[in-house]
N, C-alpha and C. Protein backbone atom coordinates (compact mmCIF):
# COMPACT_ATOMS: atom_id res chain seq x y z
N UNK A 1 79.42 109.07 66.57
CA UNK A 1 80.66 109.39 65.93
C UNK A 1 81.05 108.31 64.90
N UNK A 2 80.84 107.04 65.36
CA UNK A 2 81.10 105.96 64.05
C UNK A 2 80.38 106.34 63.16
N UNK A 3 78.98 106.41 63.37
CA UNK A 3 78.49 106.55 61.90
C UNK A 3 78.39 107.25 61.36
N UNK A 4 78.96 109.25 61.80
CA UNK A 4 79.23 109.82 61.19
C UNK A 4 80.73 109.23 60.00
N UNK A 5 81.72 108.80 61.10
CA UNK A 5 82.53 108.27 60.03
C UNK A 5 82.43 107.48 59.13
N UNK A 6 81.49 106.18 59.19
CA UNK A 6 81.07 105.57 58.66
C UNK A 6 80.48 106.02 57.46
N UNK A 7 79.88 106.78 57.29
CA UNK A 7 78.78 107.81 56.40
C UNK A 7 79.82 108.90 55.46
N UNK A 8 80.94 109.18 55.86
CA UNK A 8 81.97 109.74 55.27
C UNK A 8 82.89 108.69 54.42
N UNK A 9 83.16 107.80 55.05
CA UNK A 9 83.84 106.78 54.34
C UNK A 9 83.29 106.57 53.10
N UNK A 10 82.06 106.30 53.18
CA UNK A 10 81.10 105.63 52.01
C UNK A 10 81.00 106.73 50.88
N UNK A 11 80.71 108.28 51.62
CA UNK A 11 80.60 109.34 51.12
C UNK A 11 82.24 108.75 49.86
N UNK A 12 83.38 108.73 50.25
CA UNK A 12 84.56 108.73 49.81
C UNK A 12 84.38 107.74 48.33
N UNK A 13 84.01 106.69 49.27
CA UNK A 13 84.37 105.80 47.85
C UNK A 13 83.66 105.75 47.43
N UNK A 14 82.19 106.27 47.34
CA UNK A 14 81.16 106.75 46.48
C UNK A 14 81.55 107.97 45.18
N UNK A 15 82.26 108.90 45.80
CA UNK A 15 82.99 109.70 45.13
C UNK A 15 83.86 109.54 44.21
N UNK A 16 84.96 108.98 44.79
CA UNK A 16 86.02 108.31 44.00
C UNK A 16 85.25 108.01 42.54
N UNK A 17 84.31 106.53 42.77
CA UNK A 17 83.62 105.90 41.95
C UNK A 17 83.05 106.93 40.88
N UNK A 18 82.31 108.15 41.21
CA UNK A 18 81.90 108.56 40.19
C UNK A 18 82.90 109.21 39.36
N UNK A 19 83.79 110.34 40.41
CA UNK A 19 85.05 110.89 39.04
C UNK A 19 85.53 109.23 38.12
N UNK A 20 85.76 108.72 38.57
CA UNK A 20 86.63 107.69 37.69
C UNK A 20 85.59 107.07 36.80
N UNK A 21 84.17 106.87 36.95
CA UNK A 21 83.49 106.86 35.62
C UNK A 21 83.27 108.55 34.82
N UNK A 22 83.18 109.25 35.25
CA UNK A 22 83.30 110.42 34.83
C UNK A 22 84.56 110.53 33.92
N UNK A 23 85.34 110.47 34.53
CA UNK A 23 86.93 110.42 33.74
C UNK A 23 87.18 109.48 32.33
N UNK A 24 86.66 108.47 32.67
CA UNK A 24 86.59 107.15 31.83
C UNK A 24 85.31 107.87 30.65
N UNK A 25 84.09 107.97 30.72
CA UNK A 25 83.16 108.34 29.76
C UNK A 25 83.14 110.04 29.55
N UNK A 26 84.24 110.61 29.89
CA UNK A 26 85.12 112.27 29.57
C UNK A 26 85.57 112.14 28.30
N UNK A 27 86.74 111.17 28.36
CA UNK A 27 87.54 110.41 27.07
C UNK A 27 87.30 109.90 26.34
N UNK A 28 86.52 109.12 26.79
CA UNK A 28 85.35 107.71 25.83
C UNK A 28 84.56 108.63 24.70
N UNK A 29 84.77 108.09 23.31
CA UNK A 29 84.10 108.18 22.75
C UNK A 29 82.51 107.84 22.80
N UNK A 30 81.54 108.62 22.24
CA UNK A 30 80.21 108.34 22.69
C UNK A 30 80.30 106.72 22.05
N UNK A 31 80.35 106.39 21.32
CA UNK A 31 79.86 105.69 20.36
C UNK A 31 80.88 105.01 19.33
N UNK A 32 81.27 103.54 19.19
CA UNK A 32 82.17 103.46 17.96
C UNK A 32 81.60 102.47 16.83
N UNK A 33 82.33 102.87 15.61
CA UNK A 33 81.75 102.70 14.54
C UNK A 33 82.01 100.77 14.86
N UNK A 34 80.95 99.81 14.56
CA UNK A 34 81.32 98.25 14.22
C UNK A 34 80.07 97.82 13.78
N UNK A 35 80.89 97.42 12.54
CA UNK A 35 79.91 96.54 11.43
C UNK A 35 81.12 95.58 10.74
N UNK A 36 79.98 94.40 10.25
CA UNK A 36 80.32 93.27 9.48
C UNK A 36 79.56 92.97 8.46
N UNK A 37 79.83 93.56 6.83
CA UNK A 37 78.94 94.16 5.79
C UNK A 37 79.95 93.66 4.61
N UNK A 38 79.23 93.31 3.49
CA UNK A 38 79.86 92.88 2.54
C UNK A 38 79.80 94.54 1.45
N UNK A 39 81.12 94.71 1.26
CA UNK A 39 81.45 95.72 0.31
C UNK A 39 81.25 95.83 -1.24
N UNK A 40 80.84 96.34 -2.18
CA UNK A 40 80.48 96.63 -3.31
C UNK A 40 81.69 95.60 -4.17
N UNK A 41 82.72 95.21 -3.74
CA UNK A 41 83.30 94.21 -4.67
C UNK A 41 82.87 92.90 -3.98
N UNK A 42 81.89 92.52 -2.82
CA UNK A 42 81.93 91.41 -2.36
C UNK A 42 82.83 90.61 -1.28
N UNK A 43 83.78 91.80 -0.89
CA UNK A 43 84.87 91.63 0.35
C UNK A 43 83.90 91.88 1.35
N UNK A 44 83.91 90.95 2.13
CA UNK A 44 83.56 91.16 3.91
C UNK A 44 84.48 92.28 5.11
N UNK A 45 83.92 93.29 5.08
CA UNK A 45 84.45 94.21 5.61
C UNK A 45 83.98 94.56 7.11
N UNK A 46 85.46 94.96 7.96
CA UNK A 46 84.64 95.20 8.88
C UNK A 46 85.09 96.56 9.87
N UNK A 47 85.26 97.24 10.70
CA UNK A 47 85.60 98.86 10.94
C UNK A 47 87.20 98.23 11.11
N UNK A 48 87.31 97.08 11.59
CA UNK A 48 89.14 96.84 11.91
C UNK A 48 90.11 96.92 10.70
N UNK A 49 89.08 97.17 9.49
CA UNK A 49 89.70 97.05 8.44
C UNK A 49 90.38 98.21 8.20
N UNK A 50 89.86 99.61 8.53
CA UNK A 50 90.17 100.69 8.35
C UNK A 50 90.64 101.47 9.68
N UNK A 51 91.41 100.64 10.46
CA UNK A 51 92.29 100.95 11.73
C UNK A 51 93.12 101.63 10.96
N UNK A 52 93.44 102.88 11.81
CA UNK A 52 94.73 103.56 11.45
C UNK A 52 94.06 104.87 10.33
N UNK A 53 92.71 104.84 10.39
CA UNK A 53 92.75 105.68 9.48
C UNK A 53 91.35 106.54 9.36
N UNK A 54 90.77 107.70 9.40
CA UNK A 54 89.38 108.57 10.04
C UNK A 54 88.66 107.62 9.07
N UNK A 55 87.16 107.55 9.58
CA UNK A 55 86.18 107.19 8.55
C UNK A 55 84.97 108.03 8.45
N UNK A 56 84.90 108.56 7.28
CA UNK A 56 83.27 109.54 7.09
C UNK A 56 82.75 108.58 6.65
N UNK A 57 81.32 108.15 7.41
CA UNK A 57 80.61 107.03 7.39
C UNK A 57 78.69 107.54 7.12
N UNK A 58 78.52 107.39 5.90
CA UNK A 58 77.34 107.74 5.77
C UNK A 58 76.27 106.29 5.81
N UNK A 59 74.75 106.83 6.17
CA UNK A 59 73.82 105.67 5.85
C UNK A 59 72.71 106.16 4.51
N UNK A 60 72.89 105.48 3.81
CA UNK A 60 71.60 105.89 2.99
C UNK A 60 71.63 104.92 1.81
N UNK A 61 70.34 105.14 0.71
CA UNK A 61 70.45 103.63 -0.62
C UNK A 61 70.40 104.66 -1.58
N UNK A 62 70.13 103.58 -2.27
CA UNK A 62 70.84 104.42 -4.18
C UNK A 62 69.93 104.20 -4.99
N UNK A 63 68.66 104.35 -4.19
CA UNK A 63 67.45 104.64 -4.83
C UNK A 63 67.31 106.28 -4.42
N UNK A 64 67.46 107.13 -3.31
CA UNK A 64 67.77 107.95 -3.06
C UNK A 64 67.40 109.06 -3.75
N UNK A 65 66.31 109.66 -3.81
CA UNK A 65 66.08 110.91 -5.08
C UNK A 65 66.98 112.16 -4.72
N UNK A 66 67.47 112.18 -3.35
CA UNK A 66 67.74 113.78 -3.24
C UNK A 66 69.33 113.91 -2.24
N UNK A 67 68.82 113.58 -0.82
CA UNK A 67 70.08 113.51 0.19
C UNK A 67 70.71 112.64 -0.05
N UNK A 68 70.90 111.24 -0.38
CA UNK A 68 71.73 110.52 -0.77
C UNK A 68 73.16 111.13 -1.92
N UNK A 69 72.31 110.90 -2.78
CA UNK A 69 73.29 111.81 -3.78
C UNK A 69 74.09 112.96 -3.46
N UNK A 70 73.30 114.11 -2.89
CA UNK A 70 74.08 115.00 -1.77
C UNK A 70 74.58 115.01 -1.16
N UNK A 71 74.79 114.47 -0.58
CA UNK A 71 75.86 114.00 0.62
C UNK A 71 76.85 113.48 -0.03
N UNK A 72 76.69 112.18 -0.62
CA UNK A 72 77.88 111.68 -1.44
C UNK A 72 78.83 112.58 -2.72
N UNK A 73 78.07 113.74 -2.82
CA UNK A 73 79.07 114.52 -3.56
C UNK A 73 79.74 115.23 -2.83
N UNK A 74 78.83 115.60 -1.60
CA UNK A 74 79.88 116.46 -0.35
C UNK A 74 81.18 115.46 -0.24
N UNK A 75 80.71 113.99 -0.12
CA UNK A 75 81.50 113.21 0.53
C UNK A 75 82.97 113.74 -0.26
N UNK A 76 82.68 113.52 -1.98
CA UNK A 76 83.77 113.71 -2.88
C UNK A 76 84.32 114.16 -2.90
N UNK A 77 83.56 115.57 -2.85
CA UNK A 77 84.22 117.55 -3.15
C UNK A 77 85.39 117.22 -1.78
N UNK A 78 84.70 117.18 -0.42
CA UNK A 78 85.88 116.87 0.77
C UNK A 78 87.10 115.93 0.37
N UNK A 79 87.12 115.01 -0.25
CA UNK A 79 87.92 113.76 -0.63
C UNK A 79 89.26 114.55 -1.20
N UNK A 80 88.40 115.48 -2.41
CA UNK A 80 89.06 115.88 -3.46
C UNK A 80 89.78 117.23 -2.75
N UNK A 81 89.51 117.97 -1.66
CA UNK A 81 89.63 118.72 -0.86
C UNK A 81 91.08 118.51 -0.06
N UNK A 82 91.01 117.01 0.10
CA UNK A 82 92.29 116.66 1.40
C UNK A 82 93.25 116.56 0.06
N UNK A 83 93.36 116.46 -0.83
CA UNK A 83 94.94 116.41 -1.05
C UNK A 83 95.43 114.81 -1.04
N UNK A 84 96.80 115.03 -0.73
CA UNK A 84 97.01 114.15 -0.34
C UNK A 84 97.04 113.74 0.85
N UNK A 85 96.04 114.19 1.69
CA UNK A 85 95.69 113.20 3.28
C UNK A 85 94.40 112.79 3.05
N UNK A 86 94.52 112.27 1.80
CA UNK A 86 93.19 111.71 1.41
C UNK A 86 93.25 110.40 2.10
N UNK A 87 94.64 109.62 1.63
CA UNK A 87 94.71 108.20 1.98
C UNK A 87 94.49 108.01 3.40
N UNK A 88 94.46 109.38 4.27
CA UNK A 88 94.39 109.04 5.63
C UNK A 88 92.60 109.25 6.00
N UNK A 89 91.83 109.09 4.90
CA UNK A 89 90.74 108.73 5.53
C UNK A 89 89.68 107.99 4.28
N UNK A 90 88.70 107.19 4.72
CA UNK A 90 88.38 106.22 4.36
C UNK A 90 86.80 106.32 3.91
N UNK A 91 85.94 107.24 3.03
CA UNK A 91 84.66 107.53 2.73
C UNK A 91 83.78 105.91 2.88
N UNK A 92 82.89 106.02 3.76
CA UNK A 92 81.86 104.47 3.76
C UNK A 92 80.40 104.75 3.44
N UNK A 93 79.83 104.19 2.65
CA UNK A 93 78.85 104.55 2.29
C UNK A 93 77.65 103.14 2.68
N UNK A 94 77.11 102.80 3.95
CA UNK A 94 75.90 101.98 4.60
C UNK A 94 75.02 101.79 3.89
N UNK A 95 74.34 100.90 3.44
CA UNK A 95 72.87 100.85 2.25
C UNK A 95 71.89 100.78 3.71
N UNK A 96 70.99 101.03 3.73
CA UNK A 96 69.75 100.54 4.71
C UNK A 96 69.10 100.13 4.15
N UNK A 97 68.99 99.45 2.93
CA UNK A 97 68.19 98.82 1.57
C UNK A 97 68.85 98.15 1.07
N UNK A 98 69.29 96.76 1.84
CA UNK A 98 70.11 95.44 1.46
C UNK A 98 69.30 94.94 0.35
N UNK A 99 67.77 94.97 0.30
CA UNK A 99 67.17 94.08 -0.92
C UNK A 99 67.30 94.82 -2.10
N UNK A 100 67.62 95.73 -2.58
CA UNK A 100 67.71 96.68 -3.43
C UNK A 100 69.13 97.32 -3.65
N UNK A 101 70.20 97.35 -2.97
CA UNK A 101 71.49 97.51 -2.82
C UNK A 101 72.40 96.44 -2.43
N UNK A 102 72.06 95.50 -3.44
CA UNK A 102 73.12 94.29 -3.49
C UNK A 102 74.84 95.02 -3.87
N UNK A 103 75.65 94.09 -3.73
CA UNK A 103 77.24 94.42 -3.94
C UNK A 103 77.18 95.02 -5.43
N UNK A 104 76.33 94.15 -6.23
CA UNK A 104 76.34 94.63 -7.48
C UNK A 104 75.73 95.87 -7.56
N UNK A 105 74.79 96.50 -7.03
CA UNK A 105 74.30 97.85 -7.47
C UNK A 105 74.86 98.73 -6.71
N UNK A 106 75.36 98.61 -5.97
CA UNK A 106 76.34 99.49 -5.09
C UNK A 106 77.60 99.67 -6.36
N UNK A 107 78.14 98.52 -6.47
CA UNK A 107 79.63 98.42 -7.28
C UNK A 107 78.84 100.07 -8.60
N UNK A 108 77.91 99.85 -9.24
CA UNK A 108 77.11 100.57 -9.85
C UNK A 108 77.31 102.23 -9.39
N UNK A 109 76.83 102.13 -8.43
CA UNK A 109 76.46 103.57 -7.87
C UNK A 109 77.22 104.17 -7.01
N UNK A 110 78.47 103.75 -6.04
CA UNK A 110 79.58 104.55 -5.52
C UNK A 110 80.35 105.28 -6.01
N UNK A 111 81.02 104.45 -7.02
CA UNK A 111 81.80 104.74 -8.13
C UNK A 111 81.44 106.66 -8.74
N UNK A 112 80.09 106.24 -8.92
CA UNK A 112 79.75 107.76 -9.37
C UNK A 112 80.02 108.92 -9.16
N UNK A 113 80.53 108.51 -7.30
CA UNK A 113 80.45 110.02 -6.72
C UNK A 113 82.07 110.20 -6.86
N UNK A 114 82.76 109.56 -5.73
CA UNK A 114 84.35 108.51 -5.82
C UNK A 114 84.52 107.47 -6.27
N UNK A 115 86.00 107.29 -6.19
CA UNK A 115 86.39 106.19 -6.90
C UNK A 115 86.72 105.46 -5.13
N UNK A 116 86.84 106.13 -4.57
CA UNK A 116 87.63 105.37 -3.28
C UNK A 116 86.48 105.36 -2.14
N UNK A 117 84.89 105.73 -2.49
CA UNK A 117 83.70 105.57 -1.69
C UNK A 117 83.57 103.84 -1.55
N UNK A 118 83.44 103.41 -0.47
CA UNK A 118 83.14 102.02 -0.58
C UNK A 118 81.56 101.56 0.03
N UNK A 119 81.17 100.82 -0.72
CA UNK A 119 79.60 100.70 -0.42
C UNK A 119 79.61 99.18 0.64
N UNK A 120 79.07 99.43 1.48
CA UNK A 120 78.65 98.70 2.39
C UNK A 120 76.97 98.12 2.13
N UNK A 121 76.72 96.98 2.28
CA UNK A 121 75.85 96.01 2.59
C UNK A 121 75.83 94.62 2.98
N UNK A 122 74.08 93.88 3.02
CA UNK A 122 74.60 92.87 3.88
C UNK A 122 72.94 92.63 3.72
N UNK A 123 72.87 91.36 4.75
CA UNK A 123 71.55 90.85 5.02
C UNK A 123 70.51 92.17 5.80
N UNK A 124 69.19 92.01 5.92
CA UNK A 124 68.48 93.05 6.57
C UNK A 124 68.60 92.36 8.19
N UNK A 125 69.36 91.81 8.41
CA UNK A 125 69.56 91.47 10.29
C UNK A 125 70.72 92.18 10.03
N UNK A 126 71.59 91.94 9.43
CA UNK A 126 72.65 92.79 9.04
C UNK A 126 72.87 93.81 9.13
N UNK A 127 71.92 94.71 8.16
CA UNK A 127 71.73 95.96 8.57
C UNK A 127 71.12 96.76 9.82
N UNK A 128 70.62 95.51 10.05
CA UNK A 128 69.36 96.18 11.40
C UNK A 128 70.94 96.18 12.77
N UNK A 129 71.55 95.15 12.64
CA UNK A 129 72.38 94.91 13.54
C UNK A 129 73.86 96.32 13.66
N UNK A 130 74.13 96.22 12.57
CA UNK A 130 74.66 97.83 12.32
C UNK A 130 74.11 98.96 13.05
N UNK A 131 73.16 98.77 12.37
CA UNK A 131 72.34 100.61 13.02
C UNK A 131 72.17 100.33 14.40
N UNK A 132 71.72 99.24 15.10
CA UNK A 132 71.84 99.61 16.72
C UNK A 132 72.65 99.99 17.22
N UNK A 133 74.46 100.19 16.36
CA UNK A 133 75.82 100.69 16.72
C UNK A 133 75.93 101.93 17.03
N UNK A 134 74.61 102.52 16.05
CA UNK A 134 75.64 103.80 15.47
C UNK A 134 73.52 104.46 15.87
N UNK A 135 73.84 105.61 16.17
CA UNK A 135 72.46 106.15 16.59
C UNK A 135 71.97 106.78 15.12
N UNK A 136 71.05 105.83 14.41
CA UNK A 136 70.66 106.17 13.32
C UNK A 136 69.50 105.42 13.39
N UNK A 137 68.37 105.94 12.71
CA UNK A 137 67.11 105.78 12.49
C UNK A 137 66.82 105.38 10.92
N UNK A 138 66.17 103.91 10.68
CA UNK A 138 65.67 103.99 9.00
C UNK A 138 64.07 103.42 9.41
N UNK A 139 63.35 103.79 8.28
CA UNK A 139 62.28 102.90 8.13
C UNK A 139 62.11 102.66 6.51
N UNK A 140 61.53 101.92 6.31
CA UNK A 140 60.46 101.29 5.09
C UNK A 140 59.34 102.51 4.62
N UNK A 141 59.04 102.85 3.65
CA UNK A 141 57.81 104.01 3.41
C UNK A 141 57.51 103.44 2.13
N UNK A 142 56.10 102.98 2.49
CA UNK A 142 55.18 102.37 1.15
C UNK A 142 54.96 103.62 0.42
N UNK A 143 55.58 103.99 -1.35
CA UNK A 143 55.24 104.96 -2.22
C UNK A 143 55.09 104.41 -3.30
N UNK A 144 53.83 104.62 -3.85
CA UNK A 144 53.29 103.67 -5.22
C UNK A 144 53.95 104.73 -6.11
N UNK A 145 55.07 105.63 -6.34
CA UNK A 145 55.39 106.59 -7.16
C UNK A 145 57.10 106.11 -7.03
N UNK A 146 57.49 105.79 -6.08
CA UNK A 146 58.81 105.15 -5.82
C UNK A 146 59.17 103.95 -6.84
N UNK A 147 60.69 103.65 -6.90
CA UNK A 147 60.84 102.40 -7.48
C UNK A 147 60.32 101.70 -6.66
N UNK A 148 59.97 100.66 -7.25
CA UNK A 148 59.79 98.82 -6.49
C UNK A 148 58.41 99.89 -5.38
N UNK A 149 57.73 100.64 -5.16
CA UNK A 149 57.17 100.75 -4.62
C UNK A 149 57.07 101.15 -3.18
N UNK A 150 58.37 102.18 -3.12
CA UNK A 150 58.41 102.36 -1.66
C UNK A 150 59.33 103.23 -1.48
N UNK A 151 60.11 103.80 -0.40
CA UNK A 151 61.33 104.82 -0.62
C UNK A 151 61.72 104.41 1.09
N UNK A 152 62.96 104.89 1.48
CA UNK A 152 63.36 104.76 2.62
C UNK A 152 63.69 106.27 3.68
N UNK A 153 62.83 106.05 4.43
CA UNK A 153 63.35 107.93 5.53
C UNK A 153 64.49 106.80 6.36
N UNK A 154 65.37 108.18 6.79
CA UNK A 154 66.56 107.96 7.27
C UNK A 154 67.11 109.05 7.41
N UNK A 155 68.26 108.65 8.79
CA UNK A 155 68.94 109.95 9.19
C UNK A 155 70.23 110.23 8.15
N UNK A 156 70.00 111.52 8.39
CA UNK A 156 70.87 111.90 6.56
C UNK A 156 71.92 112.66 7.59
N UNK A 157 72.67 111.72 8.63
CA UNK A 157 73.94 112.70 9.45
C UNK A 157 75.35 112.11 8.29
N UNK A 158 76.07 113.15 8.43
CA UNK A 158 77.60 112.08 8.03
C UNK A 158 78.41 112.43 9.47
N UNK A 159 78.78 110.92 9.32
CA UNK A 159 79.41 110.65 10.60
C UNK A 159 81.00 110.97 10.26
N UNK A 160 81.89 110.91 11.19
CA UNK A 160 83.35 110.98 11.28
C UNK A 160 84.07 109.93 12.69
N UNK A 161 84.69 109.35 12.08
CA UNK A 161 85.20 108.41 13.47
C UNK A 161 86.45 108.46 12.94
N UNK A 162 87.45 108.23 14.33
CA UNK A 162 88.97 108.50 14.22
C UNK A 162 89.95 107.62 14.51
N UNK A 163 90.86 107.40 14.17
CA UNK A 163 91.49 106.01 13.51
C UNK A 163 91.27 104.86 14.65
N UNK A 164 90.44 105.05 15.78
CA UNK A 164 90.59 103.83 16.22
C UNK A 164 88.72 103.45 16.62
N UNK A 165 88.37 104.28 15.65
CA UNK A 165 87.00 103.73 15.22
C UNK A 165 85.87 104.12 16.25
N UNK A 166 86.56 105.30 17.49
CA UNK A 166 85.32 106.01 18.10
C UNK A 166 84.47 107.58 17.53
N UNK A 167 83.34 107.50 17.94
CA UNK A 167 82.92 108.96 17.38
C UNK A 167 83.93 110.24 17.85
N UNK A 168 84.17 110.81 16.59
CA UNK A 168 84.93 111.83 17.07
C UNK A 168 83.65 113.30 16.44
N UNK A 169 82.74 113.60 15.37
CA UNK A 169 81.97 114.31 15.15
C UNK A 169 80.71 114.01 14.04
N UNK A 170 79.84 114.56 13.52
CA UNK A 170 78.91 114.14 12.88
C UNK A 170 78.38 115.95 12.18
N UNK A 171 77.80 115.21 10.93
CA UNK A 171 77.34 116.86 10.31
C UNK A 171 76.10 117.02 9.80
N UNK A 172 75.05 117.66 9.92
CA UNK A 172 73.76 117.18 9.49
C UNK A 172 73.12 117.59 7.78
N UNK A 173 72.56 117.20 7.02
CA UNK A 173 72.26 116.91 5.84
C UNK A 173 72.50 118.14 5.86
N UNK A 174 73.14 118.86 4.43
CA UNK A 174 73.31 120.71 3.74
C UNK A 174 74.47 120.57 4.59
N UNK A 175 75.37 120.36 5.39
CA UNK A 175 76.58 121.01 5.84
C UNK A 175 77.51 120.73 4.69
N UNK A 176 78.27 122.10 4.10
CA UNK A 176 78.63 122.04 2.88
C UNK A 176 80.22 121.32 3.40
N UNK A 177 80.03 120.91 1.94
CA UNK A 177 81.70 120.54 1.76
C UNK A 177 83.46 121.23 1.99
N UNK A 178 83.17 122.77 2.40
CA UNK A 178 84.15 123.46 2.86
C UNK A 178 84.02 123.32 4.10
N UNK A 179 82.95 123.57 4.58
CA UNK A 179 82.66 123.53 6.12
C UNK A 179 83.57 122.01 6.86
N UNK A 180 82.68 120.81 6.10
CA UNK A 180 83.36 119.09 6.52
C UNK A 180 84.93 119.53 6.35
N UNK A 181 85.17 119.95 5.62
CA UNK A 181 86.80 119.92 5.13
C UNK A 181 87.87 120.94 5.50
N UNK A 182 86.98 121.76 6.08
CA UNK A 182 88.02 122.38 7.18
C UNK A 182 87.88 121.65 8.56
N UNK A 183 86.94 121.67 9.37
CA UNK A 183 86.66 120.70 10.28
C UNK A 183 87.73 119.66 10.30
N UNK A 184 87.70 118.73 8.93
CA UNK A 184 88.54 116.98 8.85
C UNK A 184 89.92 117.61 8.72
N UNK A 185 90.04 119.12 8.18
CA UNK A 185 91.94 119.30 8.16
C UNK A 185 92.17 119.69 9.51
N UNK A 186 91.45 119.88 10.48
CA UNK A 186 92.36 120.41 11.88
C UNK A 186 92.17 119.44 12.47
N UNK A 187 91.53 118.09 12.01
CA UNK A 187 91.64 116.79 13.02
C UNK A 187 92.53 115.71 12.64
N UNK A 188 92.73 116.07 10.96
CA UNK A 188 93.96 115.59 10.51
C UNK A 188 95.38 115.90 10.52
């Protein structure tokens, strides 16, 4: 009889234990956005900067022949989409090609798509240290047809995190810009 009770007890707070991590990682964001990356004017930026406010957070460089560019016009068309609850969210644009996407060629190439896209970079520990945050994949690809000789694969998701910098959704490369922007107006 004890160790039936005994065996119930344990049963109990074995239980307990799991709803309340259950409960806790229910709520929990999978994943939150944190990086420490120098921005296209050379400001050290970091996700606390943009507390208080959603962030569509892309990764990709501006060597980019195809999804890069794409995406970043989605990024726009959506931008240009919110109106004025624009100011309530914050377009980031990640280089994974720090040697090739200095502040200066970023300052260059954000601009293009928005005016209010901010380009993120940094050292390549830097970057490497970023992406273990955020579940994204880059590599290096030797192409003697590429600039400088090479091109970068990478996950072409755009992310969305919500003002206190956990994942709230993600959209995969071609999800058009009406689609993101109805989605970002019922979470705004």
């Amino acid at each position: 009889m004890a160790g039936v009770a005994s065996l119930a007890f344990v049963w109990l707070l074995l239980w307990s234990d799991y709803r309340a991590d259950r409960a806790r990682t229910d709520n929990d964001p999978a994943f939150v956005a944190a990086f420490e990356l120098t921005d296209h004017q050379g400001v050290v930026r970091t996700e606390e900067d943009f507390s208080g406010r959603w962030m569509l957070v892309f990764f990709g460089f501006s060597n980019c022949p195809d999804v890069c560019p794409t995406t970043l016009s989605e990024v726009a068309a959506v931008m240009d989409g919110l109106g004025d609850n624009a100011a309530r969210v914050q377009p980031i644009f990640i280089t994974i090609d720090p040697e090739r996407d200095t502040p200066m060629a970023l300052a260059e190439f954000v601009p293009l798509f928005d005016a209010n896209i901010i380009g993120l970079t940094g050292t390549p520990e830097q970057i490497a240290a970023t992406s273990e945050t955020f579940p994204i994949f880059f590599e290096r690809i030797e192409e003697a047809t590429a600039p400088d000789g090479y091109t970068m694969g990478h996950t072409s998701h755009l992310f969305l995190f919500d003002p206190e910098a956990g994942f709230a959704d993600s959209w995969p490369y071609g999800t058009s810009a009406e689609e993101i922007l109805a989605d970002l107006e019922e979470r705004i």
